[in-house]
Protein backbone atom coordinates (compact mmCIF):
# COMPACT_ATOMS: atom_id res chain seq x y z
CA UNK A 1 1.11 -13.96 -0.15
CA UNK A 2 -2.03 -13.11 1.59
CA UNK A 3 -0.65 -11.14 4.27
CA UNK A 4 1.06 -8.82 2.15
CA UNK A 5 -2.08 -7.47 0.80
CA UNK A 6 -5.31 -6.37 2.50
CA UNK A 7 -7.98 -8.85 3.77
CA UNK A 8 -9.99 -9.87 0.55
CA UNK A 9 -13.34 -10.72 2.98
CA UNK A 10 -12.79 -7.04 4.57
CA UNK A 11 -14.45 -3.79 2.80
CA UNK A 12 -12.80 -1.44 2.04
CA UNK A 13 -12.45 2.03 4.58
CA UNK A 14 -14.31 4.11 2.38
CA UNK A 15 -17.41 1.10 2.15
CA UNK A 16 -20.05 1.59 3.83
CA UNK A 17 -20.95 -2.13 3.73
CA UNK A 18 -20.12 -4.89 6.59
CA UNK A 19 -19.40 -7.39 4.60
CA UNK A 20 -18.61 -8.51 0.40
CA UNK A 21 -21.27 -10.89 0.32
CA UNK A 22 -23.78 -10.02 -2.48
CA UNK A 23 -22.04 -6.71 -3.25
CA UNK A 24 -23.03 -5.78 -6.58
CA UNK A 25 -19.94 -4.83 -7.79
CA UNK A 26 -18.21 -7.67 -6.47
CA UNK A 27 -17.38 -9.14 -10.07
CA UNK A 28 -16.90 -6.18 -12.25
CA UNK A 29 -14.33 -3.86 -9.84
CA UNK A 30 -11.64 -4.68 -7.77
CA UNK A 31 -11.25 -3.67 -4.78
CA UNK A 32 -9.06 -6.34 -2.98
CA UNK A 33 -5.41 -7.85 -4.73
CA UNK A 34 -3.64 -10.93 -4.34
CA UNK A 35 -0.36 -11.91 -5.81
CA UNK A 36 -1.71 -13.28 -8.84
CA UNK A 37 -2.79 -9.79 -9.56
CA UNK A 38 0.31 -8.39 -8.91
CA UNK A 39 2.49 -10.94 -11.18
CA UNK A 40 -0.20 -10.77 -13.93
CA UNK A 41 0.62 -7.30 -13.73
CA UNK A 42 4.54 -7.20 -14.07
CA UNK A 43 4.16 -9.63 -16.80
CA UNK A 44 2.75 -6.98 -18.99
CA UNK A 45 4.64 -4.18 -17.67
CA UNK A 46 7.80 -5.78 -18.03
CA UNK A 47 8.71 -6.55 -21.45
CA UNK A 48 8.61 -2.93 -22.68
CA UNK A 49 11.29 -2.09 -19.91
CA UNK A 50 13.48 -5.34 -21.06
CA UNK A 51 14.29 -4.40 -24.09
CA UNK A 52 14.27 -0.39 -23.63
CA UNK A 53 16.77 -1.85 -21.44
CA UNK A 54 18.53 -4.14 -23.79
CA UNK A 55 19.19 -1.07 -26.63
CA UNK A 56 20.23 1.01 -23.83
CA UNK A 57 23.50 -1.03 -22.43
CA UNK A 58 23.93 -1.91 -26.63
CA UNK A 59 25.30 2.07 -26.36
CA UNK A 60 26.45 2.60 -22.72
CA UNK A 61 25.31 0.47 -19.70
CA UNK A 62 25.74 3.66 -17.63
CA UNK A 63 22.74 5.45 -19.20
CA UNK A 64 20.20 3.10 -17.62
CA UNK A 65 21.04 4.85 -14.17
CA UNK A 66 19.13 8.16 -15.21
CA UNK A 67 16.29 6.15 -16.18
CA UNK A 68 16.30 3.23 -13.64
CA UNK A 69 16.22 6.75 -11.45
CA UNK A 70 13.33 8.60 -13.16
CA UNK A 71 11.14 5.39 -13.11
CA UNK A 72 11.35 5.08 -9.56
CA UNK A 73 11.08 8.40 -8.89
CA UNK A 74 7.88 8.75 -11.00
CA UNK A 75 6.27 5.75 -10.54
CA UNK A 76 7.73 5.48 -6.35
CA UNK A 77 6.59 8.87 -5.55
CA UNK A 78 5.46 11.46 -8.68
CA UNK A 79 2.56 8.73 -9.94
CA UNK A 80 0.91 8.34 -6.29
CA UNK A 81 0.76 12.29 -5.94
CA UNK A 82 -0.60 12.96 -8.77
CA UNK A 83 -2.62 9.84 -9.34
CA UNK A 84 -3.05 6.78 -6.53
CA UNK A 85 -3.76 9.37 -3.99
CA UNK A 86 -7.12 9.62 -5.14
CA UNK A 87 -7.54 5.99 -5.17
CA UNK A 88 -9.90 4.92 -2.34
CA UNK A 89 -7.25 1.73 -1.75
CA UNK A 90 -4.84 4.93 -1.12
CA UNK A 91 -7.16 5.57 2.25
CA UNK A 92 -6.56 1.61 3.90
CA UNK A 93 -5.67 3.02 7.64
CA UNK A 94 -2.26 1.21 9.23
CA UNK A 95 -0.92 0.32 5.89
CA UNK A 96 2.46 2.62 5.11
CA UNK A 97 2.94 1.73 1.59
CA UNK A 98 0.33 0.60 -1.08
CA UNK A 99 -0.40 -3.02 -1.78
CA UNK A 100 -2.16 -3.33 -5.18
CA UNK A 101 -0.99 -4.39 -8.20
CA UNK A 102 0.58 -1.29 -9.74
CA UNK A 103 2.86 0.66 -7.66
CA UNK A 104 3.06 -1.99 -5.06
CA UNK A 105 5.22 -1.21 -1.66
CA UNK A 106 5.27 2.98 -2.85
CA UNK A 107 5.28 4.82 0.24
CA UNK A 108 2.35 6.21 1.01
CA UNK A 109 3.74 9.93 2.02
CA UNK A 110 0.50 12.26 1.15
CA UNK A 111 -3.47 12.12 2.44
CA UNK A 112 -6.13 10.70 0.41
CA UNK A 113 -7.40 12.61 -1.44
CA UNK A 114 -11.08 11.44 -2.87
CA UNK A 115 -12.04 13.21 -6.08
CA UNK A 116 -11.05 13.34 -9.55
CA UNK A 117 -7.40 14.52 -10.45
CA UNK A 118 -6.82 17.94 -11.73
CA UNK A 119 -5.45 19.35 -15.34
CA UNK A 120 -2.42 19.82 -13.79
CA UNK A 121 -1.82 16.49 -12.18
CA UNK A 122 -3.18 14.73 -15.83
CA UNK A 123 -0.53 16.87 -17.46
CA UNK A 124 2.30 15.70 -14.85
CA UNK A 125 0.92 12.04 -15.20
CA UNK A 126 1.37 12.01 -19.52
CA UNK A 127 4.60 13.36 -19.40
CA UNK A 128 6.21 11.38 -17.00
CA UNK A 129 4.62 8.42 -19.39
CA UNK A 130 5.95 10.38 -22.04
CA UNK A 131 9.78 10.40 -20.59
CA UNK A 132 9.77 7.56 -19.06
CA UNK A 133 9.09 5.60 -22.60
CA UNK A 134 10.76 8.05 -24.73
CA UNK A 135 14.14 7.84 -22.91
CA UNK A 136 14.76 4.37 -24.60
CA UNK A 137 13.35 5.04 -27.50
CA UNK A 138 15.74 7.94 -28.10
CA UNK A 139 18.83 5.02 -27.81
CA UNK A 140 17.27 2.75 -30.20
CA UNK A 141 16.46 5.43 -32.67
CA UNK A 142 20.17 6.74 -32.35
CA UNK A 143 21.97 3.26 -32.25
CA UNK A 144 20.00 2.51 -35.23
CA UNK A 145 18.55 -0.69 -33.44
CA UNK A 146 15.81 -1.19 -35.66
CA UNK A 147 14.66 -4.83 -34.79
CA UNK A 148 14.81 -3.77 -30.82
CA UNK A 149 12.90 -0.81 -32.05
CA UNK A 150 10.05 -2.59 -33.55
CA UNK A 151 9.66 -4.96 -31.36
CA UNK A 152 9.68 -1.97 -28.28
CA UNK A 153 6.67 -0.59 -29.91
CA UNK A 154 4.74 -3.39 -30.55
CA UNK A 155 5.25 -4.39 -27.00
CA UNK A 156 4.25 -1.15 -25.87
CA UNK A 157 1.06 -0.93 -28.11
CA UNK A 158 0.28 -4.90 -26.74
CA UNK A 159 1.49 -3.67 -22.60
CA UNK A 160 -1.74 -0.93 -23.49
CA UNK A 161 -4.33 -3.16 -24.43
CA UNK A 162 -3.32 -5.80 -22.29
CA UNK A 163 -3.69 -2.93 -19.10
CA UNK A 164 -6.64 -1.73 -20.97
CA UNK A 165 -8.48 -5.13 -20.55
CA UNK A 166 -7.35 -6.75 -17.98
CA UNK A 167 -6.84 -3.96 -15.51
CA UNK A 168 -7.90 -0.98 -16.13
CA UNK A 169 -11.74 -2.37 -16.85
CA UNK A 170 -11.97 -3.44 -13.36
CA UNK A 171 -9.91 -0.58 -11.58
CA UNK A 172 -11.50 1.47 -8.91
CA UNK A 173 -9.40 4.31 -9.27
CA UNK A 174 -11.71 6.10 -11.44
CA UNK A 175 -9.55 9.16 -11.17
CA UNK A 176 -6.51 7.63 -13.36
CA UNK A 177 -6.99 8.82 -17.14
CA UNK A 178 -6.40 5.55 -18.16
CA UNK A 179 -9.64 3.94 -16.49
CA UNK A 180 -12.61 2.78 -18.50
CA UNK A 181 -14.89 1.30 -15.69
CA UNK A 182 -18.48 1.12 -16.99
CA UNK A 183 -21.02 4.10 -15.93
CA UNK A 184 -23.08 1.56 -14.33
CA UNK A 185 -20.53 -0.06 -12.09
CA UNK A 186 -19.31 3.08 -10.85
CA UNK A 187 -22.82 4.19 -9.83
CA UNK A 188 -22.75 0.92 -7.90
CA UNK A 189 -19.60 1.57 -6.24
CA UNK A 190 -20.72 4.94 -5.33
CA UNK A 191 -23.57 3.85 -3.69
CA UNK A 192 -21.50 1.94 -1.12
CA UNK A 193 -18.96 4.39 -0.89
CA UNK A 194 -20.39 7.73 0.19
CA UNK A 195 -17.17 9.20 1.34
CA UNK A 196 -15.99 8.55 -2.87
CA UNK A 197 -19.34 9.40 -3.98
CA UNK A 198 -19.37 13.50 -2.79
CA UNK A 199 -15.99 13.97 -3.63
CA UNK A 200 -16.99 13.27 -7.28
CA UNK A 201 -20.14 14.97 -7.12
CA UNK A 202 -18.35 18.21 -5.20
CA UNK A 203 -16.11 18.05 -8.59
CA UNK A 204 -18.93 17.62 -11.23
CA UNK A 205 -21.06 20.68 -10.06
């Protein structure tokens, strides 16, 4: 699955390095996927959406068009406004569509943008979240699914600290919300990434 993914011994655009050897960051942020990544990643995301799923068609299989159609609509084009396009993995020239592990194959319709995001864009980003999980939840509460119920929330509470962990230590979209990169390491990726680096410090003046 290499070659649907960018070239893991290649920095990134935004790098001012020549190579990855010895980068300092190299095993705390990543910068390159595989499709390991991107399987580790549907295997948390997944589950929630199963059985969301599963106590929607218990009431009317019809009803998971509306949200099978806000889900890609947020998370195909609404998420990487508001969100990936500040990701420097968002600025890889001659690729059309993104290739990391979340949002992977989105069209890539709007410029980079380097920099943190704004109120507004946070505010758009929660409340798709927001819809997106409280659609199903509405059907379980209403069809009085209560086992489906319980189990949909602890899978969504488990989905967060899994992401929390596993992916959003180590992602170098320090713009999401969601990230918790260390201080240090981002200082580090800075440093190699000038074109990042006064974007943020534009924003934090």
């Amino acid at each position: 699955m290499s070659s649907l993914f960018l070239d893991p011994k290649r920095p990134l655009s935004t790098c001012s390095s020549t190579d990855c050897q010895d980068c300092p960051v190299r095993d705390h942020l990543q910068c390159h996927f595989c499709g390991k990544d991107l399987v580790q990643f549907l295997f948390i995301a997944l589950p929630p959406f199963i059985v969301g799923g599963m106590g929607i068609v218990h009431l009317n299989g019809w009803y998971l068009v509306p949200w099978f159609v806000l889900c890609l609509s947020y998370f195909g084009f609404v998420e990487i406004r508001v969100m990936c396009s500040h990701c420097p993995h968002y600025a890889e020239p001659g690729t059309k569509s993104l290739q990391c592990w979340a949002n992977y194959g989105s069209p890539k319709l709007w410029k980079y943008r380097p920099g943190p995001m704004s109120a507004g864009e946070k505010r758009v980003f929660f409340v798709g979240l927001v819809l997106i999980a409280g659609y199903p939840l509405a059907f379980l509460v209403l069809g009085m699914q209560w086992l489906l119920l319980a189990l949909f929330l602890v899978l969504v509470v488990v989905m967060g600290a899994a992401m929390h962990t596993l992916m959003c230590k180590h992602c170098m979209n320090f713009a999401c919300p969601l990230n918790n990169v260390d201080q240090k390491i981002r200082a580090d990726f800075f440093k190699r990434n000038p074109v990042v680096a006064r974007a943020w410090s534009r924003t934090n003046k």
